[in-house]
C-alpha atoms as a PDB file:
ATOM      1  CA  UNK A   1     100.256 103.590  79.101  1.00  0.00           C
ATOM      2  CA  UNK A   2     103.480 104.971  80.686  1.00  0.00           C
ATOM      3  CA  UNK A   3     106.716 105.036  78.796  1.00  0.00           C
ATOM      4  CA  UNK A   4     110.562 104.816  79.910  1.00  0.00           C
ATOM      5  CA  UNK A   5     111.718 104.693  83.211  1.00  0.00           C
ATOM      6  CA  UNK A   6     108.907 106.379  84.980  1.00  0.00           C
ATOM      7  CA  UNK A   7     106.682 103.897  83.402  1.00  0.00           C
ATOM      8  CA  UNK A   8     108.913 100.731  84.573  1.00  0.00           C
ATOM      9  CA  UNK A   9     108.876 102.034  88.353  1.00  0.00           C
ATOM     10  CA  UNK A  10     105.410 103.140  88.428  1.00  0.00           C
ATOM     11  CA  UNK A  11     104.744  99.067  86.737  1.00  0.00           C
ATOM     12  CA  UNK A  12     106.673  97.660  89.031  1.00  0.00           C
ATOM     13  CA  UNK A  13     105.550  99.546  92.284  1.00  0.00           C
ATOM     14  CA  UNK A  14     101.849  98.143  90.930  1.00  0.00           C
ATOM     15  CA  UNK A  15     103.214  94.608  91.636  1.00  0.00           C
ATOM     16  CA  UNK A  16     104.678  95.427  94.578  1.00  0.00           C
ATOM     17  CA  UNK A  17     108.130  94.076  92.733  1.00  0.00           C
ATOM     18  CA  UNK A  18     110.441  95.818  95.268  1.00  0.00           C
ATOM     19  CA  UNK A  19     113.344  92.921  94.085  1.00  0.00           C
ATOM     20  CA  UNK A  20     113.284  94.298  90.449  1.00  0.00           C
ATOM     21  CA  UNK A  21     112.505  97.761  92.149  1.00  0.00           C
ATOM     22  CA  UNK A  22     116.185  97.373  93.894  1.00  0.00           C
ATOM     23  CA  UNK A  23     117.989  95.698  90.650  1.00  0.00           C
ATOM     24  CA  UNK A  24     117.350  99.128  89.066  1.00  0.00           C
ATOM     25  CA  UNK A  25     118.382 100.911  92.400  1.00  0.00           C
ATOM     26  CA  UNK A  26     121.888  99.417  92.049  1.00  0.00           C
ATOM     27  CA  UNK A  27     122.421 100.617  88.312  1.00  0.00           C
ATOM     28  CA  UNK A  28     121.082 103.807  88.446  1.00  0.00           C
ATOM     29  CA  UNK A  29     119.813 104.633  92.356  1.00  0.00           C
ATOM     30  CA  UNK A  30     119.141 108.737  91.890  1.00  0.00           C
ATOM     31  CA  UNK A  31     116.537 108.182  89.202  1.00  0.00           C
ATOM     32  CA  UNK A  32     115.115 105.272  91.084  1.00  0.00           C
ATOM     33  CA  UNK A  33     114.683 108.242  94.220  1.00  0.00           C
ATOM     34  CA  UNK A  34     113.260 110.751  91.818  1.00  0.00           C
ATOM     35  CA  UNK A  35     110.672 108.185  89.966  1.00  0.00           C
ATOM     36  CA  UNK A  36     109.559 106.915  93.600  1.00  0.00           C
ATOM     37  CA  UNK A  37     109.186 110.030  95.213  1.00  0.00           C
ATOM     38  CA  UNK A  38     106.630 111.027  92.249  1.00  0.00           C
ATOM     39  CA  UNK A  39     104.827 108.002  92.498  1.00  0.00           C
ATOM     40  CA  UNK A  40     105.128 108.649  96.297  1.00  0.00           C
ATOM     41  CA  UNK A  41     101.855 111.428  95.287  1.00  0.00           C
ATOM     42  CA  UNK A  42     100.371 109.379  92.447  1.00  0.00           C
ATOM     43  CA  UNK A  43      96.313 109.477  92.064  1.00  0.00           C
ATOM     44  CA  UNK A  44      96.564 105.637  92.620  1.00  0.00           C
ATOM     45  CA  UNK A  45      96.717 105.164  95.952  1.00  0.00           C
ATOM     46  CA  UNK A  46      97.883 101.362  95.892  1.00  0.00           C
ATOM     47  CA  UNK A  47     101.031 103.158  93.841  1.00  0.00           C
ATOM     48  CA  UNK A  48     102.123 105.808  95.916  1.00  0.00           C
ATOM     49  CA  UNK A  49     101.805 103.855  99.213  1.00  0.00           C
ATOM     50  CA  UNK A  50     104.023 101.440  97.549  1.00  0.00           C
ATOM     51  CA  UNK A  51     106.257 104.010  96.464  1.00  0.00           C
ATOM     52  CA  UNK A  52     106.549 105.135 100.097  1.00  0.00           C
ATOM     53  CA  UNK A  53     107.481 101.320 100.986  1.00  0.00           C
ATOM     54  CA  UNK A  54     109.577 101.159  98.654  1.00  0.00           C
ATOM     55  CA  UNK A  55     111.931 103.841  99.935  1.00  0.00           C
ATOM     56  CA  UNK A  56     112.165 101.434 103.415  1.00  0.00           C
ATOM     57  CA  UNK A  57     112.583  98.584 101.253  1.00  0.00           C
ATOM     58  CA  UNK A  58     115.117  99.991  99.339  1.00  0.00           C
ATOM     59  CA  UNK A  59     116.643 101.017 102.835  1.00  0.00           C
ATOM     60  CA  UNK A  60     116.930  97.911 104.258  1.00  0.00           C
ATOM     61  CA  UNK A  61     118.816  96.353 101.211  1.00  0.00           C
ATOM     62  CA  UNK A  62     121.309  99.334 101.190  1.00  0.00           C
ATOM     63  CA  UNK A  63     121.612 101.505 103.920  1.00  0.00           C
ATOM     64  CA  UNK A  64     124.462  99.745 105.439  1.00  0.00           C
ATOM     65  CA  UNK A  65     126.198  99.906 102.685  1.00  0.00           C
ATOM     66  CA  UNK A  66     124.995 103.248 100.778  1.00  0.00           C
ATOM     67  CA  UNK A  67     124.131 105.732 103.764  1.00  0.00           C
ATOM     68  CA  UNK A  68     124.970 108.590 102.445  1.00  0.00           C
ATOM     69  CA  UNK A  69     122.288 108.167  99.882  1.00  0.00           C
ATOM     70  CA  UNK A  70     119.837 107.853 102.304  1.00  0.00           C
ATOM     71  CA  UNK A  71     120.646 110.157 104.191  1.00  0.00           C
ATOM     72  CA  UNK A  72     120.533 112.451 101.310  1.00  0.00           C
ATOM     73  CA  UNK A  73     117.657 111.417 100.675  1.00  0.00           C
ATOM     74  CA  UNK A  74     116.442 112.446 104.111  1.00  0.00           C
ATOM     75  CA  UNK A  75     117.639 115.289 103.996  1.00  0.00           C
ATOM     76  CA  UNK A  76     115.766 116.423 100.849  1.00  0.00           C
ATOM     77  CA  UNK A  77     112.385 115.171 101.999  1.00  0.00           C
ATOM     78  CA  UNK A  78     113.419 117.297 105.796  1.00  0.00           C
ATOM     79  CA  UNK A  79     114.096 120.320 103.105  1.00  0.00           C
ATOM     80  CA  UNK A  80     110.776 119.077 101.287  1.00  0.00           C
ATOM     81  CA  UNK A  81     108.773 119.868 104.612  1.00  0.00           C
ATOM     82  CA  UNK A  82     110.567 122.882 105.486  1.00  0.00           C
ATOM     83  CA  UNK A  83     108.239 126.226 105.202  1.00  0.00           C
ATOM     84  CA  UNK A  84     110.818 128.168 103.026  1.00  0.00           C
ATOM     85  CA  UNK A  85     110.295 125.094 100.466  1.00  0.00           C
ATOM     86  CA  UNK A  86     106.379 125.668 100.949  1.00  0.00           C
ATOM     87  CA  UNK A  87     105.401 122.764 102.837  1.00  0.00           C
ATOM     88  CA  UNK A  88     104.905 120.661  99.927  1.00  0.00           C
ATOM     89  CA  UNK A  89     106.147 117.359 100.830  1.00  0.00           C
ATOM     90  CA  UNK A  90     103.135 115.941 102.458  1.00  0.00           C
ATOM     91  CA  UNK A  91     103.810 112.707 102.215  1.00  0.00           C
ATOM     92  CA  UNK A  92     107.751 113.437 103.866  1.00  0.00           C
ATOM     93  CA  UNK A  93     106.883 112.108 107.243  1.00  0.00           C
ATOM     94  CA  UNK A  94     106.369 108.572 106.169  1.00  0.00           C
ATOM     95  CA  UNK A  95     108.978 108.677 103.217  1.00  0.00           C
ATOM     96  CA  UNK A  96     111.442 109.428 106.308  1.00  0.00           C
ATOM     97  CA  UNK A  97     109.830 107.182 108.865  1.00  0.00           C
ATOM     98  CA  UNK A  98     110.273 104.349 106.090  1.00  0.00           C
ATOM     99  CA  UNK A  99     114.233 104.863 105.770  1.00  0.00           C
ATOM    100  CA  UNK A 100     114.772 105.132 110.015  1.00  0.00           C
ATOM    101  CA  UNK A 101     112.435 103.036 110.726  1.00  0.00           C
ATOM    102  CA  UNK A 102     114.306 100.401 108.372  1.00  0.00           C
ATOM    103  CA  UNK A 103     117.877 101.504 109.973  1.00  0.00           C
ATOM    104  CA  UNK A 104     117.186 103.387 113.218  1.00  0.00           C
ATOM    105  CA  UNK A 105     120.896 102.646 114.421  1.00  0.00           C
ATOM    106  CA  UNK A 106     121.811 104.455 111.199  1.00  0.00           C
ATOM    107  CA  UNK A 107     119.462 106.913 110.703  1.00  0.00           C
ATOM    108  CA  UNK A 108     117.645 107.263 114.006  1.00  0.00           C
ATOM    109  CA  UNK A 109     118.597 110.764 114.052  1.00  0.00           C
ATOM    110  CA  UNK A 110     116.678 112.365 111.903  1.00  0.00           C
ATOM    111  CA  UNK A 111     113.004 110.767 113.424  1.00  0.00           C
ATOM    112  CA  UNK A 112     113.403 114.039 115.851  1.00  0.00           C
ATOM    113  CA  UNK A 113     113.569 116.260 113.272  1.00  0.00           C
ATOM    114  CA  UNK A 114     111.172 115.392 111.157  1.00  0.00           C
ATOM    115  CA  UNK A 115     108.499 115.165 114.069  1.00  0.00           C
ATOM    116  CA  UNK A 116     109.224 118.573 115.001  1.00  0.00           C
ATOM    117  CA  UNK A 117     108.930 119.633 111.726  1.00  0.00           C
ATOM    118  CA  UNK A 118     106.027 117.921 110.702  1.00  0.00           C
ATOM    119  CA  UNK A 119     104.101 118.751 113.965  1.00  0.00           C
ATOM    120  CA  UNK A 120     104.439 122.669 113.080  1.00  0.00           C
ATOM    121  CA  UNK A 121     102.539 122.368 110.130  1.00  0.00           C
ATOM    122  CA  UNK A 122      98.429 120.246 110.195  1.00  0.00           C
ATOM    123  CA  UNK A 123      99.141 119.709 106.950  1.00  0.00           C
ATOM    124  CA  UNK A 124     101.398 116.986 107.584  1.00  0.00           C
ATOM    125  CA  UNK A 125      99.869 115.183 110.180  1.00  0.00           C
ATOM    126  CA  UNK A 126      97.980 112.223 108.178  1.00  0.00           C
ATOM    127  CA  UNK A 127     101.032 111.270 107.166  1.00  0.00           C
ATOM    128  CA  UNK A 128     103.210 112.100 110.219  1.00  0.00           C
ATOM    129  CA  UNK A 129      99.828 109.869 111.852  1.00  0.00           C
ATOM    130  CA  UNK A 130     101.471 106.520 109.877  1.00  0.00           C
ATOM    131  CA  UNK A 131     105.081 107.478 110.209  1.00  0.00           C
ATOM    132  CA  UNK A 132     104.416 107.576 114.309  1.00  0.00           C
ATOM    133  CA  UNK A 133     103.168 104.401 113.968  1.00  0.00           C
ATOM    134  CA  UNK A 134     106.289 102.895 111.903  1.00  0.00           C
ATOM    135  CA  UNK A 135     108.652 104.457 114.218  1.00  0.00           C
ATOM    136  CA  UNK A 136     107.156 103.193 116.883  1.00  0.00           C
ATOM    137  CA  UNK A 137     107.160  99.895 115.852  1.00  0.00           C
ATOM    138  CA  UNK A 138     110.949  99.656 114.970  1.00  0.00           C
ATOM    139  CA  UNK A 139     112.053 101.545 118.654  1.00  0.00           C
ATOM    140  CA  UNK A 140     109.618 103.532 120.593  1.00  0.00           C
ATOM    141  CA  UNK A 141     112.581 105.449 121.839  1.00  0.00           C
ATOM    142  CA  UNK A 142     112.653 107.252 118.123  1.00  0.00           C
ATOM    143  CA  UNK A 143     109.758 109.295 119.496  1.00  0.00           C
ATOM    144  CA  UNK A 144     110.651 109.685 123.207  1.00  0.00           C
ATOM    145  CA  UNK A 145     110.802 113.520 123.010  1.00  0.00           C
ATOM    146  CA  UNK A 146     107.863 114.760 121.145  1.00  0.00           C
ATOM    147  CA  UNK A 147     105.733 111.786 122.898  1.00  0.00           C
ATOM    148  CA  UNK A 148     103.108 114.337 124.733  1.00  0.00           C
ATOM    149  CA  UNK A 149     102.878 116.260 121.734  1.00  0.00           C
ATOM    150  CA  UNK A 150     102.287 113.244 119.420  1.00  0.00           C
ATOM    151  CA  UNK A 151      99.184 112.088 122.392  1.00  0.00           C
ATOM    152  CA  UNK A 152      98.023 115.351 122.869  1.00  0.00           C
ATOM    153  CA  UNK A 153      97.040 115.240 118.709  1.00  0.00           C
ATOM    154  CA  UNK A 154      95.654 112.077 118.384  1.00  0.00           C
ATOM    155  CA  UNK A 155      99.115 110.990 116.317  1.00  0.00           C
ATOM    156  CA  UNK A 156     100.018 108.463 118.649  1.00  0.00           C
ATOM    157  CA  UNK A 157      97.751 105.475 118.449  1.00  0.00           C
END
């Protein structure tokens, strides 16, 4: 059984309980980032796809009025994905995707760069495969420019 905080997220993201998920947010939000984005590459699938809902979740309650968490937090998953870091946030695209595509008038920005970044590397394309798709759902304008690219893979469905 998990113990402490990590065990509480990684509980809670097993209920899908993104209300308590945010309560904890509010009281102590960069450990709630660190403990999701670890559960974001959990064994348990249903966990770390709720950890990467969680981060839109969370983004949706907050952005407006915390922003420049988020967009920390964008910037360390765009940092994540980066070659110099060693490629190893995989699951970056749709950790990003989440947060813009839960504020694009806030974050909107940042869809460009992490498509360009996560087309340069195959290793992120599952995930950059579901980010498309939540981008696209929230404004299809986020992907406007890297549109022929995203076709030409089989990213855009």
């Amino acid at each position: 059984m998990r113990r402490g905080r990590k065990g509480e997220i990684f509980a809670l993201l097993e209920r899908e309980a993104y209300e308590e998920i945010l309560a904890l947010f509010d009281v102590q939000p960069d450990g709630v980032r660190r403990y999701l984005t670890l559960a974001a590459y959990a064994p348990e699938e249903s966990i770390s796809e709720a950890a990467v809902k969680g981060f839109g979740f969370l983004a949706r309650a907050r952005g407006q009025t915390r922003p420049e968490f988020f967009r920390e937090t964008l910037r360390r998953h765009l940092w994540a994905m980066n070659d110099e870091s060693g490629n190893m946030d995989w699951r970056g695209p749709e950790i990003i995707a989440q947060i813009v595509a839960a504020q694009p008038g806030l974050f909107g920005a940042y869809a460009s760069y992490m498509l360009e970044a996560a087309l340069a590397e195959p290793v992120f394309y599952p995930s950059l495969k579901k980010a498309v798709a939540l981008l696209v759902a929230a404004d299809p304008q986020l992907i406007v420019y890297q549109r022929t690219r995203l076709e030409a893979l089989g990213l855009l469905a």
